[in-house]
Protein backbone atom coordinates (compact mmCIF):
# COMPACT_ATOMS: atom_id res chain seq x y z
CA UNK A 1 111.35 115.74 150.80
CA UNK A 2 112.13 117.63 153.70
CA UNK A 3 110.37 117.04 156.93
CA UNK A 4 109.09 119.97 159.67
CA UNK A 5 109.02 117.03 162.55
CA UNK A 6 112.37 115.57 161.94
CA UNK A 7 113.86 119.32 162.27
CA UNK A 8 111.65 120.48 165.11
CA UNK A 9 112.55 117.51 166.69
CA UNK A 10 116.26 116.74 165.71
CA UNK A 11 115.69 113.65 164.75
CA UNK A 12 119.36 111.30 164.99
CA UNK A 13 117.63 109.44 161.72
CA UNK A 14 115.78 110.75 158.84
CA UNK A 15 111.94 109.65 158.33
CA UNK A 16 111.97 106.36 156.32
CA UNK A 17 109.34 106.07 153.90
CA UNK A 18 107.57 101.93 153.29
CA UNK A 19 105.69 101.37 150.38
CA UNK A 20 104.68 98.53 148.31
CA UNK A 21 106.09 98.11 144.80
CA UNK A 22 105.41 96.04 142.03
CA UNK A 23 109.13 95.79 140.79
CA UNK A 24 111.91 95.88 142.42
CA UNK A 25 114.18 99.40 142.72
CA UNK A 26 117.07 99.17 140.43
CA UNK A 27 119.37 100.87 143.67
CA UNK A 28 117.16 98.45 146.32
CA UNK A 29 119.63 96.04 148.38
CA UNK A 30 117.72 92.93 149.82
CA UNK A 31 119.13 92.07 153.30
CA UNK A 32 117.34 90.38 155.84
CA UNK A 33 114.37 92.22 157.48
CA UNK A 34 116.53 93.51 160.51
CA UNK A 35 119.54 94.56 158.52
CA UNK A 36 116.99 96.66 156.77
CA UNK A 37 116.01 98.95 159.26
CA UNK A 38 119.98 99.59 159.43
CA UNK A 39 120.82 100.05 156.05
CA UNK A 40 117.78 102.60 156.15
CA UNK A 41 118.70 104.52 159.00
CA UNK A 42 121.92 104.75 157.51
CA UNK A 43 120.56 106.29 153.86
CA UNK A 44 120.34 103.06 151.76
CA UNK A 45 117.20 101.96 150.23
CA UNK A 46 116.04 98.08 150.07
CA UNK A 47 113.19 95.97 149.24
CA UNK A 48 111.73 93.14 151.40
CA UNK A 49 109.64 90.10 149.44
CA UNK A 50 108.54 86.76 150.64
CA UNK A 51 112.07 85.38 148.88
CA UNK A 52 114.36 87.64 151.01
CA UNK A 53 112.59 87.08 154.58
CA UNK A 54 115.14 84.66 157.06
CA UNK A 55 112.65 84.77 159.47
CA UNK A 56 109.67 82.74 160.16
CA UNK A 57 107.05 85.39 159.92
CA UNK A 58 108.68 88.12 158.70
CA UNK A 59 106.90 88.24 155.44
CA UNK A 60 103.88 88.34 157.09
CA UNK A 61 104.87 91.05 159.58
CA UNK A 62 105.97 93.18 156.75
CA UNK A 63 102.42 92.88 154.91
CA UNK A 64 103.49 90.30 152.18
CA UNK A 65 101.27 87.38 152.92
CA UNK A 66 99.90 85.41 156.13
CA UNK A 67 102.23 83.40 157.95
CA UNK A 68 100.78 79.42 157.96
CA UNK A 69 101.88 78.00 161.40
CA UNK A 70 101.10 74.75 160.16
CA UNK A 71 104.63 74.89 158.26
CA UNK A 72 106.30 75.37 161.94
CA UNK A 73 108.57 72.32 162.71
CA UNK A 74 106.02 70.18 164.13
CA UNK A 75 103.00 72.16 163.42
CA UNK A 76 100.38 74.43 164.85
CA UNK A 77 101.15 73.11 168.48
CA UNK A 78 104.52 73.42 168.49
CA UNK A 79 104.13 76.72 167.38
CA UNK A 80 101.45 77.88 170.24
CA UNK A 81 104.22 76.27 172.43
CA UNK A 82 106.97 78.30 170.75
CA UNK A 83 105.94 81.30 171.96
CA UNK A 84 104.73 80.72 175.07
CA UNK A 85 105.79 77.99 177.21
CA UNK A 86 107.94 75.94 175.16
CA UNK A 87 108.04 72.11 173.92
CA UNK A 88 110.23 70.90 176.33
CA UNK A 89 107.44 68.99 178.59
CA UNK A 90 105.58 67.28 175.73
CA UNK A 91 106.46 64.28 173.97
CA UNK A 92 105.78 65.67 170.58
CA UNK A 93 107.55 68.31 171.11
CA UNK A 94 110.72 66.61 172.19
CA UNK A 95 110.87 63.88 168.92
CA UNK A 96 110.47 67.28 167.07
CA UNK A 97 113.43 68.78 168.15
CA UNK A 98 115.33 65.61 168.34
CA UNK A 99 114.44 65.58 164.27
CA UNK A 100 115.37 69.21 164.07
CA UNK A 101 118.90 68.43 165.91
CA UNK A 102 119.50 65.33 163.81
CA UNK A 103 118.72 67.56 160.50
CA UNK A 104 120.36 71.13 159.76
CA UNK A 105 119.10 73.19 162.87
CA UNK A 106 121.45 75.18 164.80
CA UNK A 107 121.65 74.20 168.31
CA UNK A 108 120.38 77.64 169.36
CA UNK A 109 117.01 77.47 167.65
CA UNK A 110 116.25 73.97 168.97
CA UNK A 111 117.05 74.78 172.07
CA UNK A 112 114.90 77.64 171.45
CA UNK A 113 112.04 75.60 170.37
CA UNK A 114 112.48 73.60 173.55
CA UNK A 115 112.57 76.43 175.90
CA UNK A 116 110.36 79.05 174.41
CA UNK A 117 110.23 82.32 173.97
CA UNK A 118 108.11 83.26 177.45
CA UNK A 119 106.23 85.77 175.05
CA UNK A 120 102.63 85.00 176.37
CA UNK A 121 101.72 83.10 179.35
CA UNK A 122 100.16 79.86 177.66
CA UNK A 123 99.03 78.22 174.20
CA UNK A 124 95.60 79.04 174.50
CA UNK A 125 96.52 82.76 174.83
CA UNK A 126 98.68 82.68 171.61
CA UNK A 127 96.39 81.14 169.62
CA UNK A 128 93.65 83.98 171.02
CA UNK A 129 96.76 86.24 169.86
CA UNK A 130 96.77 84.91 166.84
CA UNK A 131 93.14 85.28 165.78
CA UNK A 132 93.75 88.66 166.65
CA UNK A 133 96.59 89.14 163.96
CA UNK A 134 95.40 92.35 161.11
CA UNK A 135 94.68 90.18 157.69
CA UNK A 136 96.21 92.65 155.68
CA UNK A 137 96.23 91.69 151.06
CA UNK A 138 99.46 92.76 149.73
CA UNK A 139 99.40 95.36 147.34
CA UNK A 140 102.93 94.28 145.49
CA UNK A 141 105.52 91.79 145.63
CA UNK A 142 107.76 94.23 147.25
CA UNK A 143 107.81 96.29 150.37
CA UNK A 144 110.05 99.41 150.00
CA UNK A 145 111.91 101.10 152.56
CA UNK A 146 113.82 104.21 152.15
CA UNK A 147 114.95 107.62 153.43
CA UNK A 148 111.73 110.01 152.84
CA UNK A 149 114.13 112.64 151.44
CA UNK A 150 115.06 110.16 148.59
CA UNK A 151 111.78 109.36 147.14
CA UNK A 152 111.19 109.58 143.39
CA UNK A 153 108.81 111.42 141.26
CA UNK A 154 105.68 108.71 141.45
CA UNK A 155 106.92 107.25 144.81
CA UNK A 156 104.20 107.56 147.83
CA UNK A 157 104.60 106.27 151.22
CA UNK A 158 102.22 103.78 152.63
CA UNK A 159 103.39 105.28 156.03
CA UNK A 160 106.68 106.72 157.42
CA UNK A 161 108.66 105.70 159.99
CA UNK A 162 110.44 108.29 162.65
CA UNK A 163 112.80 106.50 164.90
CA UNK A 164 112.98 108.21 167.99
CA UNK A 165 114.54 108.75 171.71
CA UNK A 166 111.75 109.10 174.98
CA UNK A 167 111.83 112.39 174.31
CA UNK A 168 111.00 112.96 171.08
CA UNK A 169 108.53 109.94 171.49
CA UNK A 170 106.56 112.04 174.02
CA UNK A 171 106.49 114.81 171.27
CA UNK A 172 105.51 112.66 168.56
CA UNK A 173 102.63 110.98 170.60
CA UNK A 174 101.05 114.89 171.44
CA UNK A 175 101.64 115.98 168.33
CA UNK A 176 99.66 112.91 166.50
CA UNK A 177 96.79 113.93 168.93
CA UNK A 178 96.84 117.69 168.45
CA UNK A 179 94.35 117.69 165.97
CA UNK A 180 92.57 114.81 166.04
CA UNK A 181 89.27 114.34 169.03
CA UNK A 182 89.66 111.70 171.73
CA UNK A 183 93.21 110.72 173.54
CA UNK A 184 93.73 106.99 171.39
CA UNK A 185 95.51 107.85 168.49
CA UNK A 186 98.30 106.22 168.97
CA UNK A 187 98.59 102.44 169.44
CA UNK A 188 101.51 100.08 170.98
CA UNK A 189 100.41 96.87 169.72
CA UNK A 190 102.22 93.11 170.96
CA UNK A 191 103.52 91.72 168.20
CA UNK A 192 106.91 91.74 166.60
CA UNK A 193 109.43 94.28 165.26
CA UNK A 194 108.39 94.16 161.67
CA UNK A 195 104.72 93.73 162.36
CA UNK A 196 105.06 97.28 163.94
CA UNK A 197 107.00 98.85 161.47
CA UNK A 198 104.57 97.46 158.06
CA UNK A 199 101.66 95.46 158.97
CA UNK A 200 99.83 97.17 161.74
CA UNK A 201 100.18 100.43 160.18
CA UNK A 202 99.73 98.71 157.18
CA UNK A 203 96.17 98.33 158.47
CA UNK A 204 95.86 101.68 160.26
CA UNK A 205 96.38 102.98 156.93
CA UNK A 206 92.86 101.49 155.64
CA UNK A 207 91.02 102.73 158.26
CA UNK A 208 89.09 105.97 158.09
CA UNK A 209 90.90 107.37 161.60
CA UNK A 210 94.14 106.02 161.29
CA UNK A 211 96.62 106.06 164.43
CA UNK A 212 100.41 106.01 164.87
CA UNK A 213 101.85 103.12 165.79
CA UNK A 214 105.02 102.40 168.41
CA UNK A 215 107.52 99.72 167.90
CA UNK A 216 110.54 98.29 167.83
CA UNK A 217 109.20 96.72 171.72
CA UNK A 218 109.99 93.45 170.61
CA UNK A 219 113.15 92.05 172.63
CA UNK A 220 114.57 90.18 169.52
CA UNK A 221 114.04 93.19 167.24
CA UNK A 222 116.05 95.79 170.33
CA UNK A 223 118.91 92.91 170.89
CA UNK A 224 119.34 93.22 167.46
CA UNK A 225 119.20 97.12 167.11
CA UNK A 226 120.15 98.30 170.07
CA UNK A 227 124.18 99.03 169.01
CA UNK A 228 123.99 100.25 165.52
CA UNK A 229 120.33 102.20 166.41
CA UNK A 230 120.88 102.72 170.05
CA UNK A 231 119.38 100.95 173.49
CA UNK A 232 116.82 103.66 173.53
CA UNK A 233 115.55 103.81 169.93
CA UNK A 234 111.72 103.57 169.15
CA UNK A 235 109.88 103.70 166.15
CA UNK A 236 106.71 105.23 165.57
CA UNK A 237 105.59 104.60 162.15
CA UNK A 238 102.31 106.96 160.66
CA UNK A 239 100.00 106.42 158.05
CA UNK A 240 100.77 108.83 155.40
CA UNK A 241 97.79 110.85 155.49
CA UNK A 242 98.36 111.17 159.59
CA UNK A 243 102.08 112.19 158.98
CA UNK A 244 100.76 114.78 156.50
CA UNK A 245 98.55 116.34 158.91
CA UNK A 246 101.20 116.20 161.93
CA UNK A 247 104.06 117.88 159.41
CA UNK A 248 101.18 121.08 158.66
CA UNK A 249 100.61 121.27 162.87
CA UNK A 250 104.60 121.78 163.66
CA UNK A 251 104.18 125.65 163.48
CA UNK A 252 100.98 125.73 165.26
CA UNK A 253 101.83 123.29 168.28
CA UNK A 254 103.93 123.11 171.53
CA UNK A 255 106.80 122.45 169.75
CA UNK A 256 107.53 126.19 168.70
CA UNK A 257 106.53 127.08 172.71
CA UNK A 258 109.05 127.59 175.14
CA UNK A 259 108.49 124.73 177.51
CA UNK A 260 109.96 122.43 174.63
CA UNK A 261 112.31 124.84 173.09
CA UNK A 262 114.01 125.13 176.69
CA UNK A 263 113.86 120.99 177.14
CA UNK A 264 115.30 120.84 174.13
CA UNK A 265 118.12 123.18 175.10
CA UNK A 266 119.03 121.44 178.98
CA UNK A 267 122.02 119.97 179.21
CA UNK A 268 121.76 116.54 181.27
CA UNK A 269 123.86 115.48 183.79
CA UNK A 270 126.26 113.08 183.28
């Protein structure tokens, strides 16, 4: 399936189309949620399911089932610590890791658990976070993700993801407002890398206005991606029915006027 914004755009990656499944692809690989969005970019297609996610959350962030923090080492107050200002000053929190050093844990994630991850400013505001957090039901086993140009007869995307440089972000954000009323269809929600690329739009999708979403803001997710995607890679991931509608407005919008056209065409400095 070609795609007008990818070309308008010249897009380094093609569109990846995510779907849910009910079997697994016979050509899906099933690598951990961050290799994924590699083997993607890079033409492959793979399959995430609660069995294949390494990382606490990730199944939940990819739309397969909520996340219980009560199976956190330690609970749901280690958890609200976790992300915010660690377990290092609470007694709890120390025999915890102490139990987690003494067992199989890599030093690195206890001393993560100790320190934190600084992501919100206290417990009370993750849990607020938390409550926050799209409840969206899986609608498969599997969550698909593959080049858009390799889908098969009976394949539909759920949404498709463009990954994209400031530039062609800017373009991408107009162009998902060009024919839609107000100035808030797009959305750059907190929340991890997979939650941006599946669940939020996951839930966009449901909704009778759905908006684009950007991601890939999460620093584990860009530490991760940043050399084989690039330090300045972003994705912004559509509902299909939005994507649809911003592929029909390429000929029609500022990106076949000459203020883009001659951006497009500047060579930068060095």
């Amino acid at each position: 399936m070609s795609s007008n914004i990818a070309q308008a755009l010249s897009l380094r990656f093609p569109p990846l189309a995510i779907f849910y499944a009910q079997q697994l692809p016979a050509d899906a690989e099933t690598p951990k949620p961050l290799c994924a969005m590699v083997l993607v970019a890079k033409g492959k297609t793979v399959a995430i399911s609660q069995g294949s996610c390494g990382c606490i959350g990730a199944a939940e962030g990819f739309g397969l089932g909520r996340f219980s923090v009560d199976d956190f080492p330690g609970g749901r107050e280690c958890f609200l610590r976790f992300l915010s200002v660690g377990n290092r000053n609470w007694e709890h929190g120390r025999v915890v890791a102490q139990q987690m050093a003494e067992g199989s844990a890599q030093k690195m994630l206890v001393e993560g658990f100790l320190e934190g991850e600084g992501l919100l400013k206290t417990p009370e505001l993750v849990a607020q976070y938390l409550e926050e957090v799209p409840d969206v039901k899986p609608e498969g086993p599997y969550v698909v993700l593959k080049p858009l140009d390799a889908l098969e007869p009976g394949e539909t995307p759920k949404v498709v993801t463009l990954l994209a440089d400031s530039d062609q972000l800017s373009a991408l954000v107009t162009l998902a407002n060009f024919a839609r009323p107000g100035a808030d269809n797009v959305r750059i929600p907190f929340g991890a890398g997979c939650a941006s690329l599946a669940l939020y739009p996951f839930w966009e999708a449901q909704q009778a206005s759905p908006r684009a979403v950007v991601g890939l803001t999460d620093g584990s997710a860009r530490f991760h991606l940043r050399k084989p995607l690039g330090k300045d890679i972003l994705s912004f991931t559509v509902p299909w029915s939005l994507y649809r509608e911003m592929e029909e407005n390429v000929s029609e919008s500022f990106l076949t006027r000459f203020a883009w056209k001659s951006m497009m065409k500047q060579e930068l400095p060095n």
